[in-house]
Protein backbone atom coordinates (compact mmCIF):
# COMPACT_ATOMS: atom_id res chain seq x y z
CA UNK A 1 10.70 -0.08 31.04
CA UNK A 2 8.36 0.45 28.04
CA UNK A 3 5.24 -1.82 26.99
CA UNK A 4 3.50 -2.93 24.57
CA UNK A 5 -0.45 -1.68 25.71
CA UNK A 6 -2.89 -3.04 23.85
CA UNK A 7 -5.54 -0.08 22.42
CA UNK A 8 -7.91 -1.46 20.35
CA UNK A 9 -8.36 -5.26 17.89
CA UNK A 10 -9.70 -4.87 14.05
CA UNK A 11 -11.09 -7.93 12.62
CA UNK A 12 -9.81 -8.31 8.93
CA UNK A 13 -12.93 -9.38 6.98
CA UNK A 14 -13.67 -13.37 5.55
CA UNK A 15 -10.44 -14.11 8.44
CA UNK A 16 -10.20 -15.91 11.50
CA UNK A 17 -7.39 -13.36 11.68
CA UNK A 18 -7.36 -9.64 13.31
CA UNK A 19 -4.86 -6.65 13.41
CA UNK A 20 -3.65 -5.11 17.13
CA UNK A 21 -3.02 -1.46 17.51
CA UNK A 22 -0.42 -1.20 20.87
CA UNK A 23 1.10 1.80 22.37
CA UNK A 24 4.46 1.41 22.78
CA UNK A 25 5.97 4.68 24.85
CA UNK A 26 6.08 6.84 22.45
CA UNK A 27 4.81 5.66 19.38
CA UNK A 28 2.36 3.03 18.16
CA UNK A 29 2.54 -0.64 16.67
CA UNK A 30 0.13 -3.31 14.92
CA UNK A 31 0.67 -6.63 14.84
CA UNK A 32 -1.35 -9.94 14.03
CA UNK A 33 -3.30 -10.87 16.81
CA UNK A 34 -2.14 -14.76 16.21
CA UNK A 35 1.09 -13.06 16.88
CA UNK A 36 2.08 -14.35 13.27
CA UNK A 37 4.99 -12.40 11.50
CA UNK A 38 6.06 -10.49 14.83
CA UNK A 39 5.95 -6.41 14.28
CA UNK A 40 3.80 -5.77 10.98
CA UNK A 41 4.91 -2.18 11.16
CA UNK A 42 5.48 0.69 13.43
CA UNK A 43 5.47 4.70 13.37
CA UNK A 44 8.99 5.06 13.93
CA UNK A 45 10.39 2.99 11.18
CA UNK A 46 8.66 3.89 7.75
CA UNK A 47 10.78 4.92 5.35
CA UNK A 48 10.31 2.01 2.83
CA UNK A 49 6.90 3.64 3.34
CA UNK A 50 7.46 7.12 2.68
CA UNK A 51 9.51 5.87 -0.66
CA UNK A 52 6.61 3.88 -1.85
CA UNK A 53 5.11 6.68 -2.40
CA UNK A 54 7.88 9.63 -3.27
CA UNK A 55 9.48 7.73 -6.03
CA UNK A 56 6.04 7.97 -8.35
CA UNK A 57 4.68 11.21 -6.84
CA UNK A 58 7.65 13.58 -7.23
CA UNK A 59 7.92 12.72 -10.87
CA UNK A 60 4.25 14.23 -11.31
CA UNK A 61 4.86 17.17 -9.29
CA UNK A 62 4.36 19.41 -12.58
CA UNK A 63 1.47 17.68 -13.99
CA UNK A 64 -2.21 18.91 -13.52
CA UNK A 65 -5.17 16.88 -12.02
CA UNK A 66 -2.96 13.68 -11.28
CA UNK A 67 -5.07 10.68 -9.78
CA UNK A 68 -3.41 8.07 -7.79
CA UNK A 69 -4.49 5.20 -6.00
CA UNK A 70 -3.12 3.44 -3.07
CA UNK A 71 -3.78 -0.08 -2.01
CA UNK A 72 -3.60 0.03 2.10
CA UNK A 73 -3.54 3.22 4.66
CA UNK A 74 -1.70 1.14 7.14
CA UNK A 75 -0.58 4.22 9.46
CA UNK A 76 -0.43 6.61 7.00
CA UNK A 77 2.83 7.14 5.96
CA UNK A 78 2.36 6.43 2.32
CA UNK A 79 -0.13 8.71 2.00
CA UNK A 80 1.40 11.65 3.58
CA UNK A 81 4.20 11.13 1.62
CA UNK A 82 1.80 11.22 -1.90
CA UNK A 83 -0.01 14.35 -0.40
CA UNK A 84 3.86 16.14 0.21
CA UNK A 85 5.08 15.26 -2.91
CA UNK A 86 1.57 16.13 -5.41
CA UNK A 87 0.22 19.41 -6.70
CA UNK A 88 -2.71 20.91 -5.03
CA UNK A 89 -5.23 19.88 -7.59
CA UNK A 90 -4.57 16.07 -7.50
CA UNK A 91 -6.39 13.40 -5.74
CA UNK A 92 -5.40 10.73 -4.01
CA UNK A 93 -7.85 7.53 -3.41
CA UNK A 94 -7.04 4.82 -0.38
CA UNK A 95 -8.57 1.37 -0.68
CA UNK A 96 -7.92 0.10 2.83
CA UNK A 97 -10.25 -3.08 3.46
CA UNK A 98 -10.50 -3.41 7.48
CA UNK A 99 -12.60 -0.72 9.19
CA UNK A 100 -10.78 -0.53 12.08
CA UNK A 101 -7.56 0.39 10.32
CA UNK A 102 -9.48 3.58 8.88
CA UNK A 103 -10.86 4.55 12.38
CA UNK A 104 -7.00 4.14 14.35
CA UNK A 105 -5.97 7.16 11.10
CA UNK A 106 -8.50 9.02 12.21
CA UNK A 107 -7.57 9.40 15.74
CA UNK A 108 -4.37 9.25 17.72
CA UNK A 109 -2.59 7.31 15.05
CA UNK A 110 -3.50 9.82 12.67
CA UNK A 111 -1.22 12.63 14.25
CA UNK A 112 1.74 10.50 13.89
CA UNK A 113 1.91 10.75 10.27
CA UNK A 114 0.31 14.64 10.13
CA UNK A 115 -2.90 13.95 9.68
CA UNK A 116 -3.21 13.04 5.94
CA UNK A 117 -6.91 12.02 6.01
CA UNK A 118 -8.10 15.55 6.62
CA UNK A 119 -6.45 16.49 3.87
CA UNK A 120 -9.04 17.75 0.55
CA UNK A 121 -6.88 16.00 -2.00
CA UNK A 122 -7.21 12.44 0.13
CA UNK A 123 -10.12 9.81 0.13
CA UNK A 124 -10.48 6.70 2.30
CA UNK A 125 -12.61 4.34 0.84
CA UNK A 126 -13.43 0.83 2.40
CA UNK A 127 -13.03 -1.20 -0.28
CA UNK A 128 -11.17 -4.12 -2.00
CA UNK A 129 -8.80 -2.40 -3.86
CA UNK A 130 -8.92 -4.99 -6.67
CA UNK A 131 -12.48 -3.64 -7.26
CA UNK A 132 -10.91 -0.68 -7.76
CA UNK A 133 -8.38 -1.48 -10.30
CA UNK A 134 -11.12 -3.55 -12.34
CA UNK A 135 -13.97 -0.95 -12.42
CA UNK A 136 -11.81 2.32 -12.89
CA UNK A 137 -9.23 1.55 -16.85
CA UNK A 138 -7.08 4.41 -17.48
CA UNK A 139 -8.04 6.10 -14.84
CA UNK A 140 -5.13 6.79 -12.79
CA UNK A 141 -1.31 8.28 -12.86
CA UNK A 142 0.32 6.47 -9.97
CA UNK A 143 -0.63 3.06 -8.10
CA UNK A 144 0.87 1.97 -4.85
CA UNK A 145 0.20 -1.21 -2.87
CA UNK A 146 1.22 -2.02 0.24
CA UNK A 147 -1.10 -5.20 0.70
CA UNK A 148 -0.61 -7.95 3.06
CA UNK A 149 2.66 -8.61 3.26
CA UNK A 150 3.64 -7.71 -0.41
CA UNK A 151 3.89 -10.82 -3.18
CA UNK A 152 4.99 -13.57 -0.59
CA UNK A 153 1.20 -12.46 1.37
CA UNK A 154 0.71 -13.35 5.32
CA UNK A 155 -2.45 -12.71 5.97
CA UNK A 156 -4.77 -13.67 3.28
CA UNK A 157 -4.38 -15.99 0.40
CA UNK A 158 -6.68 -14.61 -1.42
CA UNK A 159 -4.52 -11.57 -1.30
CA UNK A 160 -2.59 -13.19 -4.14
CA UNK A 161 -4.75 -12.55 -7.01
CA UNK A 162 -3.82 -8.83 -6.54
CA UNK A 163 0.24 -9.79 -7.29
CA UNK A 164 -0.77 -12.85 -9.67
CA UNK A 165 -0.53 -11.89 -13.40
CA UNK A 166 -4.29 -11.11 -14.10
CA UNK A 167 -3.61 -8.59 -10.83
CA UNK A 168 -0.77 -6.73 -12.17
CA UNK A 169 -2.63 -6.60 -15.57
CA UNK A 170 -5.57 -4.82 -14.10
CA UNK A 171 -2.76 -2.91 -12.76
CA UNK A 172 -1.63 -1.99 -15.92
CA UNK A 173 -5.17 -0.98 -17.55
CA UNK A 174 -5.89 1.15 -14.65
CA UNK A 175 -3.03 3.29 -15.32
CA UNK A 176 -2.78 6.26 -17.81
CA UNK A 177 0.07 6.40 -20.42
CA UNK A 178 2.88 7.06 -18.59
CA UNK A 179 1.77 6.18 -15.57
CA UNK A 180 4.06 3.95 -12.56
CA UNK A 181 3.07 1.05 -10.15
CA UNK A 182 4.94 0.71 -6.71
CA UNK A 183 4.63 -2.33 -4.61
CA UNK A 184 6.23 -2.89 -1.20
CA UNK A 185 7.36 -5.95 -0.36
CA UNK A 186 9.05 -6.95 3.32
CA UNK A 187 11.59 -8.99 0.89
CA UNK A 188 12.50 -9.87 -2.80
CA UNK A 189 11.40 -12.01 -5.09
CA UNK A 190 12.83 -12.86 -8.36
CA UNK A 191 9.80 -14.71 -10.16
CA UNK A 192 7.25 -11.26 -9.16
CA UNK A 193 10.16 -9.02 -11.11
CA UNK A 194 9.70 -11.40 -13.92
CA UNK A 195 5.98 -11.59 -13.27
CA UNK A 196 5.70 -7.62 -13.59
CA UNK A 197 7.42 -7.79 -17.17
CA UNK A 198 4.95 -10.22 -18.43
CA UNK A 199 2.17 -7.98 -17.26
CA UNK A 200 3.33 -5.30 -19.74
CA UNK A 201 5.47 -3.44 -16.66
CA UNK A 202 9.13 -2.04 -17.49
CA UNK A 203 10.34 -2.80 -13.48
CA UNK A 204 13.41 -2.10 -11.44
CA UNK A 205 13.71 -4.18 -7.90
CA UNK A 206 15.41 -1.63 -5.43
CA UNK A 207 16.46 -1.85 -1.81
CA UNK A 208 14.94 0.93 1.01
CA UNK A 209 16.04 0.98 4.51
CA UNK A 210 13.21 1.23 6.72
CA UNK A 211 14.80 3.59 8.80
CA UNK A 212 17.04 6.44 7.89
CA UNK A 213 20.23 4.70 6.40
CA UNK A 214 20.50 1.71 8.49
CA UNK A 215 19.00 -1.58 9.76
CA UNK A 216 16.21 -3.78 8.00
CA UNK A 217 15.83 -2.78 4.30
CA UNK A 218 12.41 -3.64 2.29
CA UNK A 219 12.23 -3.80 -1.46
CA UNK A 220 10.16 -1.34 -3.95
CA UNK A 221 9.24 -2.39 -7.59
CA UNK A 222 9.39 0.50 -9.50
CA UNK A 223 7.36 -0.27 -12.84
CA UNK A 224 6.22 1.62 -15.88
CA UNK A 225 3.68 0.76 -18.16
CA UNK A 226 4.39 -0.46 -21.08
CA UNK A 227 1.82 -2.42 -23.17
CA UNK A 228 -1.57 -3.07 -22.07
CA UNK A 229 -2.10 -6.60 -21.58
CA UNK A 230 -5.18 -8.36 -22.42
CA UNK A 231 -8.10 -7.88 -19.89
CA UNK A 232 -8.48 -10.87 -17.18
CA UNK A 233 -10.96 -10.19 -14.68
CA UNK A 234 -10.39 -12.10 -11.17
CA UNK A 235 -12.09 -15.18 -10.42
CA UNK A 236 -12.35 -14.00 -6.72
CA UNK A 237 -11.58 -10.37 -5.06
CA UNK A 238 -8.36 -9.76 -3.19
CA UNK A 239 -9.10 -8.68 0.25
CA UNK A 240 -6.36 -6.91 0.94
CA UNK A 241 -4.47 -5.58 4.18
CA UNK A 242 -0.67 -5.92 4.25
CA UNK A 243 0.00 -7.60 7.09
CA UNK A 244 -0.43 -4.36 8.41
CA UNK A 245 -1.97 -2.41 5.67
């Protein structure tokens, strides 16, 4: 009979809180160490994951020097999914906030997911990713959060700035004409769709299994930018880590 065996606990910063890293036979698992929100996410199921990423990145397969960001490493899955799906000159830049999180990708995790750290084209940086997004206008092709929980949060409520309209307008400046935000979400939510259009986003909600084609689904914005709202800095830093990335 399989276990859960706990490997190793990563404090998420300014929290009482912490993520768990178990073994679980064959693959791996995080959770909350409150034991809030059950299963945050696992190496078997991470297809919502995978499409986070593939719906932005194949459709700048043929450009040259594309930048993207992602908000979260989580285990890796979006970003080996970016790196598959780019040309060899782009670049790819991870905001993940918890150390720990960084240090599981570089080790056993990391082979569950190919790797995708040691690739040239990827960057980890341990940082807030809304610093990012505020200190870096126009600068990038492609942005894709996975942070916290998605809109709804879990872990942090300062997380919330990141989804609130000023958020998703720093969203928008940091983007290059043309360029497409992805946000994963563990579940929908009508008022962030509308949200999204008042940031100056053109956004579709759609459904991906975790999975292959069956059990739990999780929901992807797809959104476009359209026009550049007016700049609104944060009044405090979103600290992210999806409840699992």
């Amino acid at each position: 009979m399989k276990r859960h065996l706990l490997l190793d606990t990563a404090p998420i910063p300014n929290t009482s809180e912490a993520l768990c890293l178990f073994e679980y036979g064959d693959d791996f698992v995080i959770k909350l160490q409150s034991g809030k929100g059950g299963q945050l996410m696992n190496t078997r199921m991470h297809g919502s994951e995978d499409a986070l990423a593939e719906i932005p990145c194949r459709s700048l397969a043929g450009r040259s020097q594309v930048r993207a960001l992602i908000g979260g490493l989580g285990m890796g899955f979006t970003l080996a999914s970016a790196l598959r799906h780019l040309p060899p000159d782009a670049e790819v830049t991870v905001a993940e906030l918890v150390p720990g999180v960084i240090e599981w990708n570089r080790g056993a995790l990391g082979a569950k997911a190919g790797n995708p750290l040691d690739d040239p084209r990827a960057r980890v940086l341990n940082e807030d990713v809304a610093v990012i997004l505020q200190d870096n206008a126009g600068s990038f092709d492609a942005i894709m959060l996975d942070i916290d929980n998605g809109p709804e949060g879990l872990t942090r409520n300062t997380n919330s700035w990141i989804y609130s309209l000023d958020g998703l307008r720093a969203c928008a400046r940091a983007l290059r004409t043309g360029g497409m935000l992805t946000v994963w979400s563990a579940s929908a939510d009508r008022e962030f769709s509308s949200r999204l259009g008042k940031a100056g986003f053109h956004a579709e909600e759609r459904q991906v299994y975790a999975h292959g084609n069956r059990g739990p689904k999780h929901t992807i914005w797809v959104a476009t930018r359209g026009a550049v709202s007016k700049p609104g800095r944060a009044t405090h830093t979103s600290r992210h880590t999806r409840a699992g990335q």
